[in-house]
C-alpha atoms as a PDB file:
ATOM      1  CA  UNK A   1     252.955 245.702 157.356  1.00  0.00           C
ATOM      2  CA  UNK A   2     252.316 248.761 159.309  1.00  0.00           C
ATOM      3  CA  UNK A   3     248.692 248.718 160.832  1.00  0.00           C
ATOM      4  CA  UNK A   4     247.111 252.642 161.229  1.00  0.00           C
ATOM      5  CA  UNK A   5     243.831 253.414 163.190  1.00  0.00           C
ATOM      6  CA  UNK A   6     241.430 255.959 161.304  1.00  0.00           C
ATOM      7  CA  UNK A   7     238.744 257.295 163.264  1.00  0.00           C
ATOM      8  CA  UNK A   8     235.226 259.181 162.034  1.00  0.00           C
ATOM      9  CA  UNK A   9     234.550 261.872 164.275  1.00  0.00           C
ATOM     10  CA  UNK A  10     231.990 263.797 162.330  1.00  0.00           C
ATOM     11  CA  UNK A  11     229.232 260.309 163.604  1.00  0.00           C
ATOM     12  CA  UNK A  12     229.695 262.460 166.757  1.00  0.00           C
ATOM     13  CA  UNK A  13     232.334 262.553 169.705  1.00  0.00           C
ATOM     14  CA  UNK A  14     234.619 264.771 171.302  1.00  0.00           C
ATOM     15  CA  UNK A  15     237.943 265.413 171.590  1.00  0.00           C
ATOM     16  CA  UNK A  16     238.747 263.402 175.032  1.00  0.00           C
ATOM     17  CA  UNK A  17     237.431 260.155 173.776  1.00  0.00           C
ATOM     18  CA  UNK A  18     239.719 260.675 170.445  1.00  0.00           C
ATOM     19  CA  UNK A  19     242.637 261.863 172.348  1.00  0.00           C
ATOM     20  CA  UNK A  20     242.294 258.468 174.931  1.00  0.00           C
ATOM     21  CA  UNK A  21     242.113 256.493 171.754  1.00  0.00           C
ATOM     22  CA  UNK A  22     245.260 258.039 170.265  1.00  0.00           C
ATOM     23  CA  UNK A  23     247.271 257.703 173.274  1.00  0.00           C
ATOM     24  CA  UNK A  24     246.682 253.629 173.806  1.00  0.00           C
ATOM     25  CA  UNK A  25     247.092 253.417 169.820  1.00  0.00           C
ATOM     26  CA  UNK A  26     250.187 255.111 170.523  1.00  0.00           C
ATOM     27  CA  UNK A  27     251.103 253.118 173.627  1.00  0.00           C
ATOM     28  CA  UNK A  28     250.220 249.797 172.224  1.00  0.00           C
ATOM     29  CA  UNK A  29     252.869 250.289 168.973  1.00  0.00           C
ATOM     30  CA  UNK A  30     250.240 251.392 165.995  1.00  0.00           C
ATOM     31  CA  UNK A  31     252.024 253.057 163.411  1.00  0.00           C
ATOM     32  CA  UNK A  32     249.838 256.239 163.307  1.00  0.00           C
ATOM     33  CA  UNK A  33     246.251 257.652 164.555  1.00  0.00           C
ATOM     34  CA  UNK A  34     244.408 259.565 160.938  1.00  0.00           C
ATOM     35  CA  UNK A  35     240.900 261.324 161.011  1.00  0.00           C
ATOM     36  CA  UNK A  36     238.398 261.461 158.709  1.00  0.00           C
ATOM     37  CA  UNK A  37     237.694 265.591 157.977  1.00  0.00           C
ATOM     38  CA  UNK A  38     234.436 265.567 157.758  1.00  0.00           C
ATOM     39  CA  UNK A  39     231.387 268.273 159.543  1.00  0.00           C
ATOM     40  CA  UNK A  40     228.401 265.967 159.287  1.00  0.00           C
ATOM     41  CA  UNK A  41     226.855 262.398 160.547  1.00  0.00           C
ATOM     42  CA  UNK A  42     226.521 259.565 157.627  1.00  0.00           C
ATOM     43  CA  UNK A  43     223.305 257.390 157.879  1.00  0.00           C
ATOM     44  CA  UNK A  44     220.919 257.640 160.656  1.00  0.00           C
ATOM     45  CA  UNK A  45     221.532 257.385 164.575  1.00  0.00           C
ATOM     46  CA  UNK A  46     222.144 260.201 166.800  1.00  0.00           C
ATOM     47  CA  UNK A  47     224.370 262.818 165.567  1.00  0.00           C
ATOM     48  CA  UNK A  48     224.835 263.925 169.299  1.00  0.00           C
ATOM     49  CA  UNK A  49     227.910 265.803 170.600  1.00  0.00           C
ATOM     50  CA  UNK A  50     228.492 266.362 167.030  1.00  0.00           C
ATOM     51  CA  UNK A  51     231.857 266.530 165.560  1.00  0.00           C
ATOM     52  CA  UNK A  52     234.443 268.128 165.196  1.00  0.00           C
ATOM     53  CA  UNK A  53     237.652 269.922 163.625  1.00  0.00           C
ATOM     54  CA  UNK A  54     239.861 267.530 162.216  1.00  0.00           C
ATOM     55  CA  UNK A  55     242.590 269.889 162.260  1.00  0.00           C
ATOM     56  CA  UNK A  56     241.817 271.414 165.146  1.00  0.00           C
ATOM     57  CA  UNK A  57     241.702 267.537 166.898  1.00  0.00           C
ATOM     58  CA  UNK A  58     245.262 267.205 165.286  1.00  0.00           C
ATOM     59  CA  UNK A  59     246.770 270.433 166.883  1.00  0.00           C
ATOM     60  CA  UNK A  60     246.140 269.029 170.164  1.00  0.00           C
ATOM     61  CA  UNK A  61     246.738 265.477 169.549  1.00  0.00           C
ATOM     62  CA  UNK A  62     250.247 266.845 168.722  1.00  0.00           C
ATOM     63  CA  UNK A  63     250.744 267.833 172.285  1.00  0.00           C
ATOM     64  CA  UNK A  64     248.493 264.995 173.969  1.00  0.00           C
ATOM     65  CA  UNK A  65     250.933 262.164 171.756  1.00  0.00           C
ATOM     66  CA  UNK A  66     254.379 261.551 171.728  1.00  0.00           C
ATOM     67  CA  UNK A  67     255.135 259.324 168.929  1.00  0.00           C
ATOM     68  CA  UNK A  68     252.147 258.216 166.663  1.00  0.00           C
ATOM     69  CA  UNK A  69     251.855 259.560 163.561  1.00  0.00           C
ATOM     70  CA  UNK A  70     249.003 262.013 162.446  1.00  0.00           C
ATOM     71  CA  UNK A  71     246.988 262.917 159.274  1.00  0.00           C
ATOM     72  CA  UNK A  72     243.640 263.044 157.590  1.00  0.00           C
ATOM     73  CA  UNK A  73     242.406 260.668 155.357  1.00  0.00           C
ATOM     74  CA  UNK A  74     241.388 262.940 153.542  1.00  0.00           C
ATOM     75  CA  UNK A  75     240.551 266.692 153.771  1.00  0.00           C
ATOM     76  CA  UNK A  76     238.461 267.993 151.271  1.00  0.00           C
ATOM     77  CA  UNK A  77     240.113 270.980 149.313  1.00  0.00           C
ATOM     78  CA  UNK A  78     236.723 272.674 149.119  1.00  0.00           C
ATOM     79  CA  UNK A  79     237.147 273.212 153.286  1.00  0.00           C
ATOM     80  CA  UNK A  80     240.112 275.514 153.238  1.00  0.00           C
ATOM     81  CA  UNK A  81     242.164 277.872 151.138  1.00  0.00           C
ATOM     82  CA  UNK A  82     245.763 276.196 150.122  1.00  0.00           C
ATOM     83  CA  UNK A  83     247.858 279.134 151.864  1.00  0.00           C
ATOM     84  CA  UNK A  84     246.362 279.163 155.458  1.00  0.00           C
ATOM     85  CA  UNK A  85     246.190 275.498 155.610  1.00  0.00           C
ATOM     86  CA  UNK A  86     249.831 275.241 154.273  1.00  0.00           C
ATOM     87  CA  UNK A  87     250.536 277.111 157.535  1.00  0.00           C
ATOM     88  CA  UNK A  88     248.136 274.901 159.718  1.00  0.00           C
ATOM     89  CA  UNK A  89     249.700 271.696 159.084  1.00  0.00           C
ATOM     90  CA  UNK A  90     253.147 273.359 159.311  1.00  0.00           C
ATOM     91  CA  UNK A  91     252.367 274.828 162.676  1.00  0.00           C
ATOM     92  CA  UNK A  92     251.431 271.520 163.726  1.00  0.00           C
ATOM     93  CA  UNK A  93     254.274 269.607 162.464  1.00  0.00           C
ATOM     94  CA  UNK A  94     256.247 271.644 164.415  1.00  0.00           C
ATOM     95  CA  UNK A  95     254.196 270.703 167.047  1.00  0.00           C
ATOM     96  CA  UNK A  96     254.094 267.228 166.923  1.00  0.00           C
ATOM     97  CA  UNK A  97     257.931 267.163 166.494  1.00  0.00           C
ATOM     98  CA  UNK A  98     257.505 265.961 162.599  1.00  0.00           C
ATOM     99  CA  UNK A  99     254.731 263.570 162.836  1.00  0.00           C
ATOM    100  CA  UNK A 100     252.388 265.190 160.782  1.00  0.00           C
ATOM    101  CA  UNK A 101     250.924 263.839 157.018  1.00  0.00           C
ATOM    102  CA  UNK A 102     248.802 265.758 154.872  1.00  0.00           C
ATOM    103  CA  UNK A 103     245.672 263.757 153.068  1.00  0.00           C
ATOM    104  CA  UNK A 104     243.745 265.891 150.516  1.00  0.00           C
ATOM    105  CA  UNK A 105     241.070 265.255 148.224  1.00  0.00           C
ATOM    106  CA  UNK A 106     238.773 266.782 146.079  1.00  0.00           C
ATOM    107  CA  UNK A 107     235.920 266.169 148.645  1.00  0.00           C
ATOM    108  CA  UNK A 108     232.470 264.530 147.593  1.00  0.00           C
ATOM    109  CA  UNK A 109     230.087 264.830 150.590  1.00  0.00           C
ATOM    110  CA  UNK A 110     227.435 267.960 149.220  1.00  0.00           C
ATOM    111  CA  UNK A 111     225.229 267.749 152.319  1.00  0.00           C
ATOM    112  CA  UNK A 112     227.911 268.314 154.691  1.00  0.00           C
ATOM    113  CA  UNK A 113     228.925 271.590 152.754  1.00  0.00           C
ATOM    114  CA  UNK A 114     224.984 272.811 152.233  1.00  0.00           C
ATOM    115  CA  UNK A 115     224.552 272.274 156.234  1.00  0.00           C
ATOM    116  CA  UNK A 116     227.527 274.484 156.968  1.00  0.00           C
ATOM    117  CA  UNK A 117     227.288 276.980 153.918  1.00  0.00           C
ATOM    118  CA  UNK A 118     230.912 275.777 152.188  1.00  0.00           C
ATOM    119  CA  UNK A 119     230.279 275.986 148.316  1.00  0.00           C
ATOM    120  CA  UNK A 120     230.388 272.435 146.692  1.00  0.00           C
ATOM    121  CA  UNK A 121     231.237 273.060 143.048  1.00  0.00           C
ATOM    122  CA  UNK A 122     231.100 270.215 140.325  1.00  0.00           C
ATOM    123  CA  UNK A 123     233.609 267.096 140.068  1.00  0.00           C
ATOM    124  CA  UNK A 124     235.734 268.757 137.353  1.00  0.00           C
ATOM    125  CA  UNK A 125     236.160 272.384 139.104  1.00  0.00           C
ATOM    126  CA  UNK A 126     236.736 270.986 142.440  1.00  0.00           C
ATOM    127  CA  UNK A 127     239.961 268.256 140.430  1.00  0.00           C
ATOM    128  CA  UNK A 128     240.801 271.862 139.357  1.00  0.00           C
ATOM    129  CA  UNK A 129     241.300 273.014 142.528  1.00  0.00           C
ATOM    130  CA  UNK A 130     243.070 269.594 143.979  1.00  0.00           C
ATOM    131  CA  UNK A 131     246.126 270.391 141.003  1.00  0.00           C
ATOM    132  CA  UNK A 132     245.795 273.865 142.183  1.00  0.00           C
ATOM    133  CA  UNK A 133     246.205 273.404 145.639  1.00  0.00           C
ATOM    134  CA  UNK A 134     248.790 270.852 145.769  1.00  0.00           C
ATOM    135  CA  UNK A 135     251.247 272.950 143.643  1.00  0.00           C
ATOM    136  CA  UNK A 136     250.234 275.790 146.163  1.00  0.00           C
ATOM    137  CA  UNK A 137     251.083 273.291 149.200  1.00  0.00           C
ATOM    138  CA  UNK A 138     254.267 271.906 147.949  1.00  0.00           C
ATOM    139  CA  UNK A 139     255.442 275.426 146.953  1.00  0.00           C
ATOM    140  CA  UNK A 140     255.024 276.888 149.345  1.00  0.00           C
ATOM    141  CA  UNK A 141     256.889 274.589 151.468  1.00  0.00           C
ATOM    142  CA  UNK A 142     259.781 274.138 149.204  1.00  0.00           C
ATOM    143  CA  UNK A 143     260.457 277.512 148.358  1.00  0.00           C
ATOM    144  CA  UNK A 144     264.069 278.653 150.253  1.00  0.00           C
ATOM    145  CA  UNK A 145     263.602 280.497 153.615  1.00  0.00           C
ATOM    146  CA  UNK A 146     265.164 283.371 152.078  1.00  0.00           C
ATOM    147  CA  UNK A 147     263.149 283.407 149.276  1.00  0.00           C
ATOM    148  CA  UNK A 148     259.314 284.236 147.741  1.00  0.00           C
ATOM    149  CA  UNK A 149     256.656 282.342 146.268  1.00  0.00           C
ATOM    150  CA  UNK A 150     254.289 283.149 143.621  1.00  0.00           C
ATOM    151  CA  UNK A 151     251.390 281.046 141.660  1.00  0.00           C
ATOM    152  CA  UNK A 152     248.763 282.220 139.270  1.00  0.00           C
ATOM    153  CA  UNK A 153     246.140 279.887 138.804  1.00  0.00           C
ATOM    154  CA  UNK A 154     242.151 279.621 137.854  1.00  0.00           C
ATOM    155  CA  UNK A 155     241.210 278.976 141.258  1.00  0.00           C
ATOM    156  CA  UNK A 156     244.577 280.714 143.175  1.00  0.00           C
ATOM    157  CA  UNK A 157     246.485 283.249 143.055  1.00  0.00           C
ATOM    158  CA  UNK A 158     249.776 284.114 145.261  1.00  0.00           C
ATOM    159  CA  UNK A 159     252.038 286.976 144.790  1.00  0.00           C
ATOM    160  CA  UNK A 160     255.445 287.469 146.920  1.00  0.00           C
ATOM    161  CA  UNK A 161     254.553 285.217 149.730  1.00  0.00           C
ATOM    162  CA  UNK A 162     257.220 284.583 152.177  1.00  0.00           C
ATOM    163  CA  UNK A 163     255.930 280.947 152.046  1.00  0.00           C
ATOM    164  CA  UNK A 164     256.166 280.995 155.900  1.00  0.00           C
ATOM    165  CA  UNK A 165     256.520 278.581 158.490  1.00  0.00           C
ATOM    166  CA  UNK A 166     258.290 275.777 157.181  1.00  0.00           C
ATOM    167  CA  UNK A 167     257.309 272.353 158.290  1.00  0.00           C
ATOM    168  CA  UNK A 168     259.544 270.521 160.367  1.00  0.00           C
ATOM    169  CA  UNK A 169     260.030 267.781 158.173  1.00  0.00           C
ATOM    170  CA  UNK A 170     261.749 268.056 155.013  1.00  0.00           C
ATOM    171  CA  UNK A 171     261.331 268.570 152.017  1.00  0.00           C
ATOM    172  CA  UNK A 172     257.439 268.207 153.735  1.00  0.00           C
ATOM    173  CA  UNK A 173     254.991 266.859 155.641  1.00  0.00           C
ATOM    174  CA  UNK A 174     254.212 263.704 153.767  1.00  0.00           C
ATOM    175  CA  UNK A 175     251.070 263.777 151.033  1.00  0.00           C
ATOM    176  CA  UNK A 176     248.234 260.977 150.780  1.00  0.00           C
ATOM    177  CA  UNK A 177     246.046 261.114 147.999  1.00  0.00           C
ATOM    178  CA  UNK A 178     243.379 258.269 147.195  1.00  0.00           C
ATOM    179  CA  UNK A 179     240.196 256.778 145.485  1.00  0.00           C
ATOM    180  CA  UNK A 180     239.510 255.478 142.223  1.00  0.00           C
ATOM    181  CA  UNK A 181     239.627 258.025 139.298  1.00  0.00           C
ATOM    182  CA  UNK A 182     241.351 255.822 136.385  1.00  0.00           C
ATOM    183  CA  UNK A 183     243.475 258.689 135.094  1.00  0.00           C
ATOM    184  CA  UNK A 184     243.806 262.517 136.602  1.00  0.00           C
ATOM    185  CA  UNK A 185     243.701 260.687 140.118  1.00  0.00           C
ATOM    186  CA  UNK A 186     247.005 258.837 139.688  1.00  0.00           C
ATOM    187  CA  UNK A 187     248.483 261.725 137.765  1.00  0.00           C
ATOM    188  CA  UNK A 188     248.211 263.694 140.647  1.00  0.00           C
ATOM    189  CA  UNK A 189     249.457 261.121 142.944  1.00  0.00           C
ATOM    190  CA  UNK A 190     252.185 260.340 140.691  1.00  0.00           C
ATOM    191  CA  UNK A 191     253.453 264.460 140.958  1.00  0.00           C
ATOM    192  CA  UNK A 192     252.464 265.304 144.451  1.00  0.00           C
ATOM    193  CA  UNK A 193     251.889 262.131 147.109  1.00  0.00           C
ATOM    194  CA  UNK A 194     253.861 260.318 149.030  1.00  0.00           C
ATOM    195  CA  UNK A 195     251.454 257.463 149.549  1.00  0.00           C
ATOM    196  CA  UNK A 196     248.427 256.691 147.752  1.00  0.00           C
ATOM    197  CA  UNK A 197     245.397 255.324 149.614  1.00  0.00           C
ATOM    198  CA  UNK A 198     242.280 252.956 148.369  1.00  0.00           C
ATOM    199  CA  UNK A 199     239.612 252.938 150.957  1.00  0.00           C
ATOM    200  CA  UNK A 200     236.821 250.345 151.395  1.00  0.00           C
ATOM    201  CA  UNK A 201     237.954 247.816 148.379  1.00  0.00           C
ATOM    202  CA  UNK A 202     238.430 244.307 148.165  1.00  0.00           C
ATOM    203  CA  UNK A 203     241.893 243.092 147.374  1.00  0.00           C
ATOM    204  CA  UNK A 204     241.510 242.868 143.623  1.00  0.00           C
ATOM    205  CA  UNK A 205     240.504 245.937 143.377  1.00  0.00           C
ATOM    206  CA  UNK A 206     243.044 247.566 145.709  1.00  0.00           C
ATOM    207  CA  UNK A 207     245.402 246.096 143.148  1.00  0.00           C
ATOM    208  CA  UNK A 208     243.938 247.295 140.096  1.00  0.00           C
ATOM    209  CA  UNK A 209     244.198 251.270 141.378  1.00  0.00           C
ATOM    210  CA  UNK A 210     247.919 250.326 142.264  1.00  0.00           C
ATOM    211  CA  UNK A 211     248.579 249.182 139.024  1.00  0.00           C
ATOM    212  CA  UNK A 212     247.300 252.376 137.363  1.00  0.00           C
ATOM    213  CA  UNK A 213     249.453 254.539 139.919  1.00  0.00           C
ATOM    214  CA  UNK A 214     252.408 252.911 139.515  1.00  0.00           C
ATOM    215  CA  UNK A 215     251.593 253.682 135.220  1.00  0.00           C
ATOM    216  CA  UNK A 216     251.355 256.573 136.519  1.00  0.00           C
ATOM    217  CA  UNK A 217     254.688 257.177 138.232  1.00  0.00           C
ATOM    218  CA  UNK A 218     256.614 255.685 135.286  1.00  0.00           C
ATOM    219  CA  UNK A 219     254.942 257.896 132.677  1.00  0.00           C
ATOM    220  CA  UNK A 220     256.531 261.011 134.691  1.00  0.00           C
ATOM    221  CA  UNK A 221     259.762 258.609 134.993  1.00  0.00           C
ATOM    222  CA  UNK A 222     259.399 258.553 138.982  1.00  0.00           C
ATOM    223  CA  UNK A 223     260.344 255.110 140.671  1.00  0.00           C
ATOM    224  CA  UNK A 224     257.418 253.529 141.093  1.00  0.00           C
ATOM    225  CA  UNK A 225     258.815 251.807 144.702  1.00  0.00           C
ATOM    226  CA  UNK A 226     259.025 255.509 145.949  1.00  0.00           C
ATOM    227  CA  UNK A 227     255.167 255.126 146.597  1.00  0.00           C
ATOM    228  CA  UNK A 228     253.669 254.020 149.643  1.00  0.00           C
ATOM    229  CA  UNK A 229     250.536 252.232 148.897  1.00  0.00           C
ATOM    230  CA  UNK A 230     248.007 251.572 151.347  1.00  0.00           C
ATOM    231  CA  UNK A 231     244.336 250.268 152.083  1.00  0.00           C
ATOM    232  CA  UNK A 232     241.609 251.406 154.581  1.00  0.00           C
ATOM    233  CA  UNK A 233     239.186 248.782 155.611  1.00  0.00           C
ATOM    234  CA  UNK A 234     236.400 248.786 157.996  1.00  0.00           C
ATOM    235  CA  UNK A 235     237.592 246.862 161.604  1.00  0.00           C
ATOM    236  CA  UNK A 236     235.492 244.589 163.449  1.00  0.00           C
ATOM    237  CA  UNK A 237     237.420 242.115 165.749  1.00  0.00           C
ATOM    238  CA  UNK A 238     236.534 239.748 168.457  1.00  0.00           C
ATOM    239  CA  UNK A 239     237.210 236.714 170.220  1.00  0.00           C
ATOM    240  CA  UNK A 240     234.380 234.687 169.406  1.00  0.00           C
ATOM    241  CA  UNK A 241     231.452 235.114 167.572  1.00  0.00           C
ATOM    242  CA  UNK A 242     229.458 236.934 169.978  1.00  0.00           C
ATOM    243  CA  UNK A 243     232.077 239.590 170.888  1.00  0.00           C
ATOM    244  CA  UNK A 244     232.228 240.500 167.051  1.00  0.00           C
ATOM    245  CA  UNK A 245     228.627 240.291 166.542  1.00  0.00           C
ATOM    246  CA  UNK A 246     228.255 242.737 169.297  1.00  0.00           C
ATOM    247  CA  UNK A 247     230.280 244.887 168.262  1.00  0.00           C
ATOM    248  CA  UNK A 248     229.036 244.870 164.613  1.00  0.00           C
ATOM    249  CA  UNK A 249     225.525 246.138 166.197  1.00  0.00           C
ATOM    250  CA  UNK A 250     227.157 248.572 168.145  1.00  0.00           C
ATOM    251  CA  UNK A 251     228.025 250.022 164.999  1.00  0.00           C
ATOM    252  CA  UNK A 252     224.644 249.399 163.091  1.00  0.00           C
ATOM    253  CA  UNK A 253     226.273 247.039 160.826  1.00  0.00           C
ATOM    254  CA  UNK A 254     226.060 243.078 160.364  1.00  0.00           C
ATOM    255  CA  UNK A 255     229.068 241.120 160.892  1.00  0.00           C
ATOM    256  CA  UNK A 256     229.057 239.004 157.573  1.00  0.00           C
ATOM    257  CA  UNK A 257     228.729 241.923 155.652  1.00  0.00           C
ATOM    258  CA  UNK A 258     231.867 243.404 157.547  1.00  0.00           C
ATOM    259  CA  UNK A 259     233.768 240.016 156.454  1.00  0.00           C
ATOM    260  CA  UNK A 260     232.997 240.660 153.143  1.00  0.00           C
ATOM    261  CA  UNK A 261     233.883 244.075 153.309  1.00  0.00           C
ATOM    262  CA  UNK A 262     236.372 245.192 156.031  1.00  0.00           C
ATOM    263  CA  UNK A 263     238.894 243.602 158.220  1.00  0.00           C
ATOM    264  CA  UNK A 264     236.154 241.757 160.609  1.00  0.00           C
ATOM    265  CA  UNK A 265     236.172 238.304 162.217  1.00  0.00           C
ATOM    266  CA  UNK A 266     238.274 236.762 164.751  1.00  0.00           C
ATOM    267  CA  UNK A 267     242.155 237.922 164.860  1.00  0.00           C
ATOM    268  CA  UNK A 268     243.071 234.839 162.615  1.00  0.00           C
ATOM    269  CA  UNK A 269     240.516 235.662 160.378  1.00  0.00           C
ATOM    270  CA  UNK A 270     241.147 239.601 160.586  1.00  0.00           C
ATOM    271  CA  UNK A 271     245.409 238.783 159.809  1.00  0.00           C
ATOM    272  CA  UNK A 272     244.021 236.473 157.173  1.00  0.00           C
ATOM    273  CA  UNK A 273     242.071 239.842 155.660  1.00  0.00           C
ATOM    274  CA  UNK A 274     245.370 241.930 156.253  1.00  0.00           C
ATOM    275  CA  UNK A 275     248.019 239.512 154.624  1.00  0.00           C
ATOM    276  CA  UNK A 276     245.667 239.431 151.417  1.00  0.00           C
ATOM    277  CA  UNK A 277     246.111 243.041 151.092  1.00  0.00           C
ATOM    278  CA  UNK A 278     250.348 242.926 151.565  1.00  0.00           C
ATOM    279  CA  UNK A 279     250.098 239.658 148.789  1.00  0.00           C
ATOM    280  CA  UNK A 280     248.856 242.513 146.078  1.00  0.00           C
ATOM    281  CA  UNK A 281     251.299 245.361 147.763  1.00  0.00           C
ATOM    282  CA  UNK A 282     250.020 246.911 150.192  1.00  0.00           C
ATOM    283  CA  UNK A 283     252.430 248.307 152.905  1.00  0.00           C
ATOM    284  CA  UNK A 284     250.171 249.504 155.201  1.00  0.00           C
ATOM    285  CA  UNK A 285     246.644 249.114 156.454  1.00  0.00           C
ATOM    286  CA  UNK A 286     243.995 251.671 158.133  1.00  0.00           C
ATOM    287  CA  UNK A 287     241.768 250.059 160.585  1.00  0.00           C
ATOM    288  CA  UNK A 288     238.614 252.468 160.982  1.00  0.00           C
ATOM    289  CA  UNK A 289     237.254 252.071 164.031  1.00  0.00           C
ATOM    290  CA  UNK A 290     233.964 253.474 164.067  1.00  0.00           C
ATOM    291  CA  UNK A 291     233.335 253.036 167.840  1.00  0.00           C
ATOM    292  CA  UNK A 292     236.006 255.810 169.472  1.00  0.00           C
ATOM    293  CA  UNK A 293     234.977 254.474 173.137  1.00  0.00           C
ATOM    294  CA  UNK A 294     235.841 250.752 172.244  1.00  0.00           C
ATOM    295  CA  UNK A 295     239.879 251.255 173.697  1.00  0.00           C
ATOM    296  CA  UNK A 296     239.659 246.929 173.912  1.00  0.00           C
ATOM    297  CA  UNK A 297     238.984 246.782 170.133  1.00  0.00           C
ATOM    298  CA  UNK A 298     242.189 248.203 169.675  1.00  0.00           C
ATOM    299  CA  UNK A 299     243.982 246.417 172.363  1.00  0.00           C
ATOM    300  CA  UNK A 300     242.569 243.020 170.887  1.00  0.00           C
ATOM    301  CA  UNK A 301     243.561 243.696 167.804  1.00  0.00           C
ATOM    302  CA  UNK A 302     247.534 244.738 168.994  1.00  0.00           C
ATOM    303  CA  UNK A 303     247.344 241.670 171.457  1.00  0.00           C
ATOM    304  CA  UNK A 304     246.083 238.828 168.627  1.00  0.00           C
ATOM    305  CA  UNK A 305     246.378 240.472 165.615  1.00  0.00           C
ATOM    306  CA  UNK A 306     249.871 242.014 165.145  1.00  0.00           C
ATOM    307  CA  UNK A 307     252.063 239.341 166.315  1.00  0.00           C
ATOM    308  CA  UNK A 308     250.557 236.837 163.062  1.00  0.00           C
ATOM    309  CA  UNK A 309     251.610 239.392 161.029  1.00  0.00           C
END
């Protein structure tokens, strides 16, 4: 079981405090470090420094890290065009040295996109897109160095690109895709993704969505075990009661709810949480950690938590 940390910069923080907690995820053996891509505060508190640019944050992550994996989980396609940010997460793959994953999504936030003035079209338009750009992503990418790309689409349209840089890893930088759509979802994740993601479910129904992706994969007669599947959950770990009650209220949330509903309790209870996502397949787990200046949160969890799994 491969344990991730996903952060949510856009409830305000810089980049120093994310790039401390990447490098002691890094140092104490998580698998990867993934950001939210988001421009605005959920629920109330103080939005204050603000957030900011997932991919930006990943650029120099790629420089400030050595080893830990990067991504976003997931960026919205309604943020940027398919051809620049083809070139983006290329550019940074090289410089990470091939540690970079792409997630995308069809996004779902609207206030975010009225407070910054990025259109938010319907549900069905912005799937549209998602199909869109992922065969503009993967095309680009794929197509030989010495050769052109082209696409014609509703939303997209690209005529004798060079389909320059290429990514450092091939074929690509890995693809997650996730949520809970019961049919175009795992259609797309069947053609395009790597791994699939199912944020913020209980075990059951982390199972259910794997099942229908895994339909998914043998209606296009892909190998179903050629899909990572993973599950984010919210983290809250302490020693005793009071450490994870505190840190519940640091985070303005209540510490049986988060036992209900994340990966919360002591570590036995948190590996308990864990190992009853791997019983219904999952391979790996995102730990959101929704207080970026915690580092001991982390460093409990690697200390008390990894070796029981």
């Amino acid at each position: 079981m491969q344990l991730r940390v996903f952060v949510e910069p856009q409830q305000g923080t810089n980049y120093r405090r994310l790039m401390l907690l990447a490098q002691e995820a890094e140092r104490l053996g998580f698998d990867a470090f993934f950001s939210s891509d988001h421009y605005l505060r959920m629920g109330d508190g103080d939005p204050g420094p603000g957030p900011v640019d997932a991919w930006t944050t990943l650029a120099g992550l790629a420089r400030d890290t050595t080893t830990i994996r990067l991504g976003t989980l997931v960026t919205p396609v309604t943020f940027r065009r398919p051809g620049p940010l083809a070139i983006t997460v290329s550019q940074i793959d090289a410089m990470s040295n091939g540690r970079i994953e792409l997630g995308l999504g069809a996004g779902w936030f609207d206030t975010e996109h009225t407070a910054y003035g990025i259109p938010f079209h319907s549900m069905g338009r912005r799937f549209d897109m998602l199909e869109e750009q992922l065969g503009v992503i993967t095309g680009l990418w794929s197509t030989p160095a010495d050769q052109t790309f082209d696409f014609r689409g509703e939303h997209y349209t690209i005529a004798v690109s060079p389909a320059l840089p290429k990514p450092v890893q091939k074929p690509h930088p890995p693809i997650v895709m996730g949520g809970f759509g019961p049919k175009r979802t795992p259609r797309l994740a069947a053609t395009y993704a790597q791994e699939y993601n199912t944020p913020f479910v209980d075990p059951d129904s982390f199972a259910d969505a794997r099942g229908r992706v895994m339909a998914a994969c043998e209606a296009r007669d892909r190998n179903p075990a050629s899909m990572i599947f993973s599950a984010a959950q919210v983290l809250c770990c302490g020693s005793d009661e009071a450490e994870i009650s505190q840190r519940a209220a640091k985070v303005g949330r209540d510490a049986d709810e988060l036992r209900d509903n994340g990966v919360a309790g002591t570590p036995e209870q948190c590996a308990e949480r864990i190992r009853s996502f791997a019983d219904k397949g999952a391979d790996r787990v995102y730990l959101q950690v929704l207080d970026d200046t915690d580092l001991d949160h982390i460093r409990l969890v690697a200390a008390e938590v990894m070796p029981l799994l």
